[in-house]
PDB file of N, CA and C in Angstrom:
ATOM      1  N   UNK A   1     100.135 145.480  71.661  1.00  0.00           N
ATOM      2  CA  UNK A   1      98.954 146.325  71.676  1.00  0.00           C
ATOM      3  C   UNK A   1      98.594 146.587  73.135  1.00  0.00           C
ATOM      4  N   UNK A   2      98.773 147.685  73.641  1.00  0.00           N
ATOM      5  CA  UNK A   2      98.205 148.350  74.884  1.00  0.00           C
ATOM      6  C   UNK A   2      96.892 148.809  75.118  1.00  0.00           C
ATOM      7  N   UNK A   3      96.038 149.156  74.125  1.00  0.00           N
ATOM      8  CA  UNK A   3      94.961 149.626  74.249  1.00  0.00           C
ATOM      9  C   UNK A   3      94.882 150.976  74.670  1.00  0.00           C
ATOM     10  N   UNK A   4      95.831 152.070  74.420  1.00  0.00           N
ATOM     11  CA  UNK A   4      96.207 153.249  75.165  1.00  0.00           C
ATOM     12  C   UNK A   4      96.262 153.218  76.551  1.00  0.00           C
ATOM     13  N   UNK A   5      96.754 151.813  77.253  1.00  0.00           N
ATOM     14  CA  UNK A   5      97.087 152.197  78.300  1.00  0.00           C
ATOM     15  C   UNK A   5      98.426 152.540  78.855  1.00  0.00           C
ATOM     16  N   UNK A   6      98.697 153.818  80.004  1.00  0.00           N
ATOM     17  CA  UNK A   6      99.660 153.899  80.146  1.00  0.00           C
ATOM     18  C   UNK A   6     100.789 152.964  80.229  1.00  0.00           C
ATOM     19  N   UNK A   7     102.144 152.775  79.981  1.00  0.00           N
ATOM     20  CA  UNK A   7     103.385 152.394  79.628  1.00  0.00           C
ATOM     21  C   UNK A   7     103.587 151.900  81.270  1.00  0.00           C
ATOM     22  N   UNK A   8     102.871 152.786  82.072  1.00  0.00           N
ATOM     23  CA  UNK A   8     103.728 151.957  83.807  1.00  0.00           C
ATOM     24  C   UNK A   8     102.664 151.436  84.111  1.00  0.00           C
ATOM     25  N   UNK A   9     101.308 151.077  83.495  1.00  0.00           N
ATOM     26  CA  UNK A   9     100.439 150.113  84.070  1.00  0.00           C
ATOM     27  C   UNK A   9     100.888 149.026  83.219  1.00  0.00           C
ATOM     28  N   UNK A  10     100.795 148.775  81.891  1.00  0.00           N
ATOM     29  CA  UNK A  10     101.515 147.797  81.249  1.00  0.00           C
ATOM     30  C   UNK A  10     102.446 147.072  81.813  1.00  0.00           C
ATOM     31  N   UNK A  11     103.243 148.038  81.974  1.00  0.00           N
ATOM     32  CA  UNK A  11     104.971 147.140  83.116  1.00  0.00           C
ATOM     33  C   UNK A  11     104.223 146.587  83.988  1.00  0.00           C
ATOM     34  N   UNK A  12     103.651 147.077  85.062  1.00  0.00           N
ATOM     35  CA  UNK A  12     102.775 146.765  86.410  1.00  0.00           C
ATOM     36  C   UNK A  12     102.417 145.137  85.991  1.00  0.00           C
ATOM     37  N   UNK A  13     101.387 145.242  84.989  1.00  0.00           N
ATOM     38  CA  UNK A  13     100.325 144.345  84.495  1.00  0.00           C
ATOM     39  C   UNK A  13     101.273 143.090  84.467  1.00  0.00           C
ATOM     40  N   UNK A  14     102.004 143.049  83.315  1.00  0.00           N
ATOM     41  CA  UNK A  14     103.697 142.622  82.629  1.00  0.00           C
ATOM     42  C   UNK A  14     103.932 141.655  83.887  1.00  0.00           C
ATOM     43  N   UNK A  15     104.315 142.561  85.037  1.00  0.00           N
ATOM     44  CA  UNK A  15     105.305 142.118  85.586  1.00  0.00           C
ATOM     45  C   UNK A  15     104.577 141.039  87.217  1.00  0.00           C
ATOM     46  N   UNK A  16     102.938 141.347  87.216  1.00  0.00           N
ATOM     47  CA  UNK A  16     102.094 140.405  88.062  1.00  0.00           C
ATOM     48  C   UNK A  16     102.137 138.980  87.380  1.00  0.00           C
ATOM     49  N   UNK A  17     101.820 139.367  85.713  1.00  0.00           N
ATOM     50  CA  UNK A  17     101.175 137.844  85.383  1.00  0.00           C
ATOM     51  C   UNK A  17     102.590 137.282  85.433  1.00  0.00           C
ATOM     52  N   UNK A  18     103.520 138.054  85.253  1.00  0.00           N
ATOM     53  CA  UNK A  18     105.166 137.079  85.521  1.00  0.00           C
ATOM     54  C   UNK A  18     105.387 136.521  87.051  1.00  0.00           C
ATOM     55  N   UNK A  19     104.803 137.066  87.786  1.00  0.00           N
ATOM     56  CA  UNK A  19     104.863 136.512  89.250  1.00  0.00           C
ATOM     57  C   UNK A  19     104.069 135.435  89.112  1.00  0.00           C
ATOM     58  N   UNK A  20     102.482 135.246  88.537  1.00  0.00           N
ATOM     59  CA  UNK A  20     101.320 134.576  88.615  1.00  0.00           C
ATOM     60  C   UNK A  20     102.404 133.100  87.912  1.00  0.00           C
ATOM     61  N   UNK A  21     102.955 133.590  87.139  1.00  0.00           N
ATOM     62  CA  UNK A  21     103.449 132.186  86.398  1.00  0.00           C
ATOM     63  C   UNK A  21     103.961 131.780  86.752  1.00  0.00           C
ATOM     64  N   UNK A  22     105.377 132.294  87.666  1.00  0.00           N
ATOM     65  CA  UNK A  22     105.988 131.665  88.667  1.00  0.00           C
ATOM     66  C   UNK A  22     105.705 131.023  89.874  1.00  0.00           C
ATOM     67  N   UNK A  23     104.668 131.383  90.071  1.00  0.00           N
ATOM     68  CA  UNK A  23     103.954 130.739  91.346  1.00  0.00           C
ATOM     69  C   UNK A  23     103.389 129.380  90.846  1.00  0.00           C
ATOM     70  N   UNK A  24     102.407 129.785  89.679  1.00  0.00           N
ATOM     71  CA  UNK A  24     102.028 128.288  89.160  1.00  0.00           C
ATOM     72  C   UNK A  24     103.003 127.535  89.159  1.00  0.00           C
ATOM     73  N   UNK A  25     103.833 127.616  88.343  1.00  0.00           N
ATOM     74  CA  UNK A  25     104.887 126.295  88.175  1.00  0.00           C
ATOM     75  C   UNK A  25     106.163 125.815  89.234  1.00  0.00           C
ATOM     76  N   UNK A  26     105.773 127.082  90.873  1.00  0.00           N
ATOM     77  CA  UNK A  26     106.071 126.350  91.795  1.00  0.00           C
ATOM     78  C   UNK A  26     105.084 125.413  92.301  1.00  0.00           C
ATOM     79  N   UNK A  27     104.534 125.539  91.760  1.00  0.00           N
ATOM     80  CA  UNK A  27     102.796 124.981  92.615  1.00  0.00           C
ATOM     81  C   UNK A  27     102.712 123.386  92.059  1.00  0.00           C
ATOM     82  N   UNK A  28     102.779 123.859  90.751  1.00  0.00           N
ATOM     83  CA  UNK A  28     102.914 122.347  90.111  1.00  0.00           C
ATOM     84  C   UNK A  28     104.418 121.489  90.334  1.00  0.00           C
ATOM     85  N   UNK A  29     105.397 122.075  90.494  1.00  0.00           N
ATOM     86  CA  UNK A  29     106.486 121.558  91.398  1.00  0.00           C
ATOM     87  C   UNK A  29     106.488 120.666  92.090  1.00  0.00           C
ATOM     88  N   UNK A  30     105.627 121.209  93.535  1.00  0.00           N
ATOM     89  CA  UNK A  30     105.549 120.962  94.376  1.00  0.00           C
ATOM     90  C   UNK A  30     104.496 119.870  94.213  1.00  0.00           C
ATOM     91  N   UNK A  31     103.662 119.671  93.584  1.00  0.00           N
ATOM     92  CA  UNK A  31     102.839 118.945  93.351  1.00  0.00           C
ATOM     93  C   UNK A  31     103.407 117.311  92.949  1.00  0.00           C
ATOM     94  N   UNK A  32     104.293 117.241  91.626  1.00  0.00           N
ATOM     95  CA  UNK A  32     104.873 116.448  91.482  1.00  0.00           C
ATOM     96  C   UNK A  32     105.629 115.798  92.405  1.00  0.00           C
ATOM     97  N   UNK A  33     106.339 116.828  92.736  1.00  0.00           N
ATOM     98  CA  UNK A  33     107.326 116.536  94.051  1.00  0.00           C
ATOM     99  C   UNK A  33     106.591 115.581  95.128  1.00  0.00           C
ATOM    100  N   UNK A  34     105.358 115.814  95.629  1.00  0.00           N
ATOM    101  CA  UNK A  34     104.372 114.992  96.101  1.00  0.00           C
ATOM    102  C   UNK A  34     104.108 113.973  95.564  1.00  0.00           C
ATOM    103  N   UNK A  35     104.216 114.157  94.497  1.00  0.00           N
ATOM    104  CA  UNK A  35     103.745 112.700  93.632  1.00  0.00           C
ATOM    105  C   UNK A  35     104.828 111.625  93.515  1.00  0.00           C
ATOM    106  N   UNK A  36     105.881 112.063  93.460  1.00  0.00           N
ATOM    107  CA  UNK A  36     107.412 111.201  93.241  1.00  0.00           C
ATOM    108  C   UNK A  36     107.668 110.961  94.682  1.00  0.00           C
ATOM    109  N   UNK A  37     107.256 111.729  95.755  1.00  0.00           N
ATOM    110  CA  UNK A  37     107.328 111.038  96.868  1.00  0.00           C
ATOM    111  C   UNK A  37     106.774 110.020  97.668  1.00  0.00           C
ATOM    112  N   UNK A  38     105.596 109.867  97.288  1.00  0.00           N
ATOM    113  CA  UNK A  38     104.579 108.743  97.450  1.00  0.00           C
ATOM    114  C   UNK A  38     105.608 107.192  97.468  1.00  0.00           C
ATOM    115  N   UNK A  39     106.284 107.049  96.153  1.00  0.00           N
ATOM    116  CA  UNK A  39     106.880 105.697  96.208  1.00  0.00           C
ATOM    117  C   UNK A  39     105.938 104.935  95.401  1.00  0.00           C
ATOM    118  N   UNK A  40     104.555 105.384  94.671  1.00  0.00           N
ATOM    119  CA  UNK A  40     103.756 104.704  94.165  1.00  0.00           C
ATOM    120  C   UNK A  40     104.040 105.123  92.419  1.00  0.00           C
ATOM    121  N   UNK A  41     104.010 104.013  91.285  1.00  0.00           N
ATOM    122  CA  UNK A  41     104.081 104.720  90.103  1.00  0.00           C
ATOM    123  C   UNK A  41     102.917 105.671  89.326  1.00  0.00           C
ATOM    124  N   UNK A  42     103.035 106.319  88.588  1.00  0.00           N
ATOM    125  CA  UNK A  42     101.929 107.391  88.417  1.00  0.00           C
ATOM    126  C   UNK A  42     100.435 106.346  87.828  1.00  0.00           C
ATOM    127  N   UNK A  43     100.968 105.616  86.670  1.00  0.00           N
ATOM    128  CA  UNK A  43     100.292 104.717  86.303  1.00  0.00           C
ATOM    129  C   UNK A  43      99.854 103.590  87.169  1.00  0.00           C
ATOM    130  N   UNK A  44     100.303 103.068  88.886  1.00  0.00           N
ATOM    131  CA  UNK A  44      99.435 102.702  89.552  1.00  0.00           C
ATOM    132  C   UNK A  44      98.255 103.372  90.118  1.00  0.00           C
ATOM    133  N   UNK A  45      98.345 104.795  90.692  1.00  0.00           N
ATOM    134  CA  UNK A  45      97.820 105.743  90.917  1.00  0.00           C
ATOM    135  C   UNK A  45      96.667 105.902  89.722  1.00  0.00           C
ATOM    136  N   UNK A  46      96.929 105.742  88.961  1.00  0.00           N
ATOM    137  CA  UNK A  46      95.941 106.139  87.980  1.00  0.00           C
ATOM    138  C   UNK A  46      94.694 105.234  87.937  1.00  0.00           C
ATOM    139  N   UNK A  47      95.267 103.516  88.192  1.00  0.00           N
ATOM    140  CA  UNK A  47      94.838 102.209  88.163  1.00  0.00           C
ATOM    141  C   UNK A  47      93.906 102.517  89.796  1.00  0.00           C
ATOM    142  N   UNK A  48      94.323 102.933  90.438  1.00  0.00           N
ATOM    143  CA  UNK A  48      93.681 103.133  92.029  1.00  0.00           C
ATOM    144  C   UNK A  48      92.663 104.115  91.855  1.00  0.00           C
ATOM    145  N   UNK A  49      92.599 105.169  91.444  1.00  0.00           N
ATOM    146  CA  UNK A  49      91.901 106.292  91.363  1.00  0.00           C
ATOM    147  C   UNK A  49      90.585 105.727  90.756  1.00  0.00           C
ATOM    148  N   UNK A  50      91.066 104.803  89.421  1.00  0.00           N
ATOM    149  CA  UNK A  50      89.411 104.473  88.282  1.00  0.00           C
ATOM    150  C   UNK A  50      89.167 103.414  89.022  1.00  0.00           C
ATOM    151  N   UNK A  51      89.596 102.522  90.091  1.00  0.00           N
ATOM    152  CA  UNK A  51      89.022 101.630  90.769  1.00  0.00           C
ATOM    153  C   UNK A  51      88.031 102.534  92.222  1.00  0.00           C
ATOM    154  N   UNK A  52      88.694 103.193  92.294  1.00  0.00           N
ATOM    155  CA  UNK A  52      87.968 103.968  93.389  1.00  0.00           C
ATOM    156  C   UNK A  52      86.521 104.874  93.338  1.00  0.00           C
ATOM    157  N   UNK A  53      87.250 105.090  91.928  1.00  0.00           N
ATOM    158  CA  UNK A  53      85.679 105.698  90.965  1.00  0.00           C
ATOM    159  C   UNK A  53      84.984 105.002  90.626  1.00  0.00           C
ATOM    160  N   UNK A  54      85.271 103.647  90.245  1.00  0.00           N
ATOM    161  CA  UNK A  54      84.561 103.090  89.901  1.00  0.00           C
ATOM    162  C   UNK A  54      83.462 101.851  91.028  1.00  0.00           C
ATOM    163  N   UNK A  55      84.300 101.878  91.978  1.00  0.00           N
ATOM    164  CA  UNK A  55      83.279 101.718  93.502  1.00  0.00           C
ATOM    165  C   UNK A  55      82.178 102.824  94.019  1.00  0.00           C
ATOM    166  N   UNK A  56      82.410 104.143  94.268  1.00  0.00           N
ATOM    167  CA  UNK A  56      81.682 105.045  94.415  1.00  0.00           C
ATOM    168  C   UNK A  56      80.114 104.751  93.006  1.00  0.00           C
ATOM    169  N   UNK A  57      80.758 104.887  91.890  1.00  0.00           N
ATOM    170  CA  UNK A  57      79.394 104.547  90.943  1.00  0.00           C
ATOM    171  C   UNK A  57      78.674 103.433  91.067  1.00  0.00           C
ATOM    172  N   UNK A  58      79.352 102.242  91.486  1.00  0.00           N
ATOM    173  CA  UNK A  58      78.644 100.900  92.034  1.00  0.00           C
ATOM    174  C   UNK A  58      78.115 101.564  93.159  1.00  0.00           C
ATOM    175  N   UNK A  59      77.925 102.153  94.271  1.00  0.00           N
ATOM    176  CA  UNK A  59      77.611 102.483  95.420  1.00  0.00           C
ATOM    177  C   UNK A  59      76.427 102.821  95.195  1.00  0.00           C
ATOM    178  N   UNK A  60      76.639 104.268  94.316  1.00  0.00           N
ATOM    179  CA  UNK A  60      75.775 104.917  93.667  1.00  0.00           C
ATOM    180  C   UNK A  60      74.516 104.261  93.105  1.00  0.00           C
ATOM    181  N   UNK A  61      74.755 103.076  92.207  1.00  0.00           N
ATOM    182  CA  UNK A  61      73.683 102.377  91.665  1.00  0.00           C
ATOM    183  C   UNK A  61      73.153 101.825  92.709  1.00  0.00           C
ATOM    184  N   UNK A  62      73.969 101.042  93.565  1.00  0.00           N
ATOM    185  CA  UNK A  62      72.985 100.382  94.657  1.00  0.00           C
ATOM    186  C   UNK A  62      72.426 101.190  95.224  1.00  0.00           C
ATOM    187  N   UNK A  63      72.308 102.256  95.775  1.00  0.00           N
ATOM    188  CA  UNK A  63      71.897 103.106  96.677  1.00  0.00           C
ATOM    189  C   UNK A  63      70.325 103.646  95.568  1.00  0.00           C
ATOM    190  N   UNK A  64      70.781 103.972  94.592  1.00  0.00           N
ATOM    191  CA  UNK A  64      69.504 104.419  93.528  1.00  0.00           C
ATOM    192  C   UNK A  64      68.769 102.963  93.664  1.00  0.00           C
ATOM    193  N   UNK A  65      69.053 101.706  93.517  1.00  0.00           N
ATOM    194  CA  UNK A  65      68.505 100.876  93.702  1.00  0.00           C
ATOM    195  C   UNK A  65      67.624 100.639  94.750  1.00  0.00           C
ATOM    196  N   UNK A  66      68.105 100.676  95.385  1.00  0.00           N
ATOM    197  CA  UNK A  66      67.311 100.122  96.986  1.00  0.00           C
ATOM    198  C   UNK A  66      66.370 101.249  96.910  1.00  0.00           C
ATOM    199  N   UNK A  67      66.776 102.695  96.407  1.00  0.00           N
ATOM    200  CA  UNK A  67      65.351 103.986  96.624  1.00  0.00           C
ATOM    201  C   UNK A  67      64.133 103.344  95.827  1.00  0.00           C
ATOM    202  N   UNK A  68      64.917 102.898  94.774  1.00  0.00           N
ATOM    203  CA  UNK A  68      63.867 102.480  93.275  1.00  0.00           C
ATOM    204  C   UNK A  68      62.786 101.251  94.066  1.00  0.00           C
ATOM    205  N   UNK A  69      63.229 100.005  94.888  1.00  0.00           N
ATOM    206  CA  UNK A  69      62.403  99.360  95.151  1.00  0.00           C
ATOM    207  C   UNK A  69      61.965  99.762  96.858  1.00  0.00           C
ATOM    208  N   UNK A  70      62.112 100.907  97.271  1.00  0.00           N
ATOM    209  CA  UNK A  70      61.265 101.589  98.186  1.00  0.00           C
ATOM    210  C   UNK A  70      60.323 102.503  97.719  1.00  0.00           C
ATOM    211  N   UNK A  71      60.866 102.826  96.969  1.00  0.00           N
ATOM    212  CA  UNK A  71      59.291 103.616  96.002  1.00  0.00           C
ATOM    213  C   UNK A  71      58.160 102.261  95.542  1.00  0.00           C
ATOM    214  N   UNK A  72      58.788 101.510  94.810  1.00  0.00           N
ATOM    215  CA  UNK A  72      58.386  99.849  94.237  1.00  0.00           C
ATOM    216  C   UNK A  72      56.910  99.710  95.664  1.00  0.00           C
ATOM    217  N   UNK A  73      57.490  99.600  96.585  1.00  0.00           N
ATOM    218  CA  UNK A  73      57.088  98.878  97.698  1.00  0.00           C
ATOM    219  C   UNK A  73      55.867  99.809  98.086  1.00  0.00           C
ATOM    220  N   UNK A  74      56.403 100.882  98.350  1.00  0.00           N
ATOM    221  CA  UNK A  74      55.968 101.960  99.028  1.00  0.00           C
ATOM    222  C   UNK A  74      54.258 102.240  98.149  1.00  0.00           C
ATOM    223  N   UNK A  75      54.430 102.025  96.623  1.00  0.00           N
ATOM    224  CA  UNK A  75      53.446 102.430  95.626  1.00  0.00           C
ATOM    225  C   UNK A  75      52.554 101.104  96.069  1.00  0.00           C
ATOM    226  N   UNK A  76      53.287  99.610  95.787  1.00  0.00           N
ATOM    227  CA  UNK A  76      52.502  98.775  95.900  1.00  0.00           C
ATOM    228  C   UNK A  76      51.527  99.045  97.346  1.00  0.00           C
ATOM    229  N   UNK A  77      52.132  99.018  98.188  1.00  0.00           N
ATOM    230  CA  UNK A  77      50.931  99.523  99.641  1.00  0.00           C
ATOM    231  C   UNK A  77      50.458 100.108  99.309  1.00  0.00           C
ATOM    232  N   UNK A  78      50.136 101.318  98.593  1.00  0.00           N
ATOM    233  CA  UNK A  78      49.506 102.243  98.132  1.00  0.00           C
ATOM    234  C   UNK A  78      48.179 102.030  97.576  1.00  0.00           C
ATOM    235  N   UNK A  79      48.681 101.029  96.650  1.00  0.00           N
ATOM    236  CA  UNK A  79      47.401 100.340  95.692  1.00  0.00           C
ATOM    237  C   UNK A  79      46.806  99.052  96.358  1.00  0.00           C
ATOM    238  N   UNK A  80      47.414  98.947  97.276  1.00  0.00           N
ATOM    239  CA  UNK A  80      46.853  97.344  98.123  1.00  0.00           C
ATOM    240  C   UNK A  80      45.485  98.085  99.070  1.00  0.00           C
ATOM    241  N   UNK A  81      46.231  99.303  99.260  1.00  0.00           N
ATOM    242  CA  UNK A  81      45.147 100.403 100.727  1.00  0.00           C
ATOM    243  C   UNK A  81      44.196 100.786  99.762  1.00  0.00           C
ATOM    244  N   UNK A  82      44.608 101.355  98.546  1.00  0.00           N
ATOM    245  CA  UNK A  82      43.232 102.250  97.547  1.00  0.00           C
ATOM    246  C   UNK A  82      41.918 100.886  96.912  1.00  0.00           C
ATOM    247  N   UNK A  83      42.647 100.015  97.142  1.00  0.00           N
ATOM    248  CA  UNK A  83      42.137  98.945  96.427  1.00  0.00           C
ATOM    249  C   UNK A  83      40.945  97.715  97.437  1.00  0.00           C
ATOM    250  N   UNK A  84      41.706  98.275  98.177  1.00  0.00           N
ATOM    251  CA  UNK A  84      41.019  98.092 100.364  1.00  0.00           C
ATOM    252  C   UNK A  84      40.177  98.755 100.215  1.00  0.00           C
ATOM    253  N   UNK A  85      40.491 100.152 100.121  1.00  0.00           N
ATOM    254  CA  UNK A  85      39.317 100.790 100.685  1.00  0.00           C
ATOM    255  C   UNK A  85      38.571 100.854  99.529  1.00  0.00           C
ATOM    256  N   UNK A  86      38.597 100.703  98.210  1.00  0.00           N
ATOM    257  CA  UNK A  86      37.348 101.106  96.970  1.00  0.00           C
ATOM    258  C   UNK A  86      36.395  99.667  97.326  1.00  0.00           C
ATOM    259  N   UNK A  87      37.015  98.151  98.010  1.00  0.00           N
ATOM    260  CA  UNK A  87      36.395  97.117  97.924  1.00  0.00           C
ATOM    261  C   UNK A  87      35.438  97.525  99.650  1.00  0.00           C
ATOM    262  N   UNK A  88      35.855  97.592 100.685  1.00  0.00           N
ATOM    263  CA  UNK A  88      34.982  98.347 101.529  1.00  0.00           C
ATOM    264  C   UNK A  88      34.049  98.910 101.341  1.00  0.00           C
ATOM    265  N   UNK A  89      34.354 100.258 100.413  1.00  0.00           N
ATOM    266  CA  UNK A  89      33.280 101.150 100.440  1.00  0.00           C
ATOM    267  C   UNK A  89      32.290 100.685  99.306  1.00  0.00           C
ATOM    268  N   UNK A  90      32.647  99.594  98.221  1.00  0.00           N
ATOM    269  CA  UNK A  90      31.355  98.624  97.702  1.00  0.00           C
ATOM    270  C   UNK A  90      30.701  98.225  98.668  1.00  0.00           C
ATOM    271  N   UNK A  91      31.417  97.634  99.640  1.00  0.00           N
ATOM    272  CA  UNK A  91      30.530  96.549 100.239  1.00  0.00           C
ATOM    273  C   UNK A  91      29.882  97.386 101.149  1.00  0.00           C
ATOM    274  N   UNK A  92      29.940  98.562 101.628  1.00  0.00           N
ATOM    275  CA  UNK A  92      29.241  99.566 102.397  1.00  0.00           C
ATOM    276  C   UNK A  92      27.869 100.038 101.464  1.00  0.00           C
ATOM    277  N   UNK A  93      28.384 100.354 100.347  1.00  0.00           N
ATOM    278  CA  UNK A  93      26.732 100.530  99.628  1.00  0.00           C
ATOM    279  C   UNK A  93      25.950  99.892  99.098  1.00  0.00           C
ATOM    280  N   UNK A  94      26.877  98.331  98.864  1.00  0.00           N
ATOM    281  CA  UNK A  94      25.590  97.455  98.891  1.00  0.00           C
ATOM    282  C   UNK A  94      24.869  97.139 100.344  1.00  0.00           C
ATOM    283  N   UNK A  95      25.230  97.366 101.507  1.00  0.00           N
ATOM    284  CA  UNK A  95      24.685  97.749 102.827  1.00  0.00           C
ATOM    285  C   UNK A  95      23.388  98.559 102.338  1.00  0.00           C
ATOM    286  N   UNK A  96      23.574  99.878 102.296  1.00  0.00           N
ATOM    287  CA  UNK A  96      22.557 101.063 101.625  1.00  0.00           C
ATOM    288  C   UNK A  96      21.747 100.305 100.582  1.00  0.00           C
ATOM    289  N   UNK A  97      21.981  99.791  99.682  1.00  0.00           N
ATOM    290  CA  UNK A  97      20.727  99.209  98.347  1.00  0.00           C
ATOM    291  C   UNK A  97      19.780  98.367  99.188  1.00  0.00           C
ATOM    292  N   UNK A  98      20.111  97.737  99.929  1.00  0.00           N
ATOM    293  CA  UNK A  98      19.567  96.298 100.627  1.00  0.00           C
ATOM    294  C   UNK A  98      18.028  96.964 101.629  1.00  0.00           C
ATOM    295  N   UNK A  99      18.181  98.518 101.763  1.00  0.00           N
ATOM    296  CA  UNK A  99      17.331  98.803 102.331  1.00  0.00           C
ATOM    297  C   UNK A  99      15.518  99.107 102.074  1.00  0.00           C
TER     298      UNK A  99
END
């Protein structure tokens, strides 16, 4: 099915995605070829990669961690100062009643 398009755009069309495919599966070639050259088995590689991922997500948690108890910290001062100053400013207007 052409869609009524001309017969030498078809060929044209035809004859790119036949290049496009050939290129891919030099691509992936070459890829392997990289991979068999390493000297490492695919299935160690695989074993390295989810260890590597799986450090970055430990990282990750610690790092969310340490934000989590700087917020922690950060709030508690917060309420230590609001809690300062609401006990101050009692003791400032019982100053004022006394008069």
């Amino acid at each position: 099915m052409n869609l009524a398009f001309p017969c030498d755009y078809v060929e044209a069309a035809d004859s790119v995605l036949s290049e496009c495919k050939i290129a891919a599966e030099n691509r992936l070639k070459r890829k392997n070829s990289r991979l068999d050259k390493c000297g490492i088995p695919e299935d160690q590689l695989y074993l390295m990669q989810q260890q590597l991922i799986e450090k970055a997500r430990q990282k990750q948690l610690e790092a969310e961690a340490a934000e989590m108890s700087r917020l922690q910290q950060e709030n508690s001062a917060c309420t230590r100062r609001s809690l300062s100053d609401l006990l101050s400013k009692d003791e400032d207007d019982e100053d004022y009643d006394t008069a």
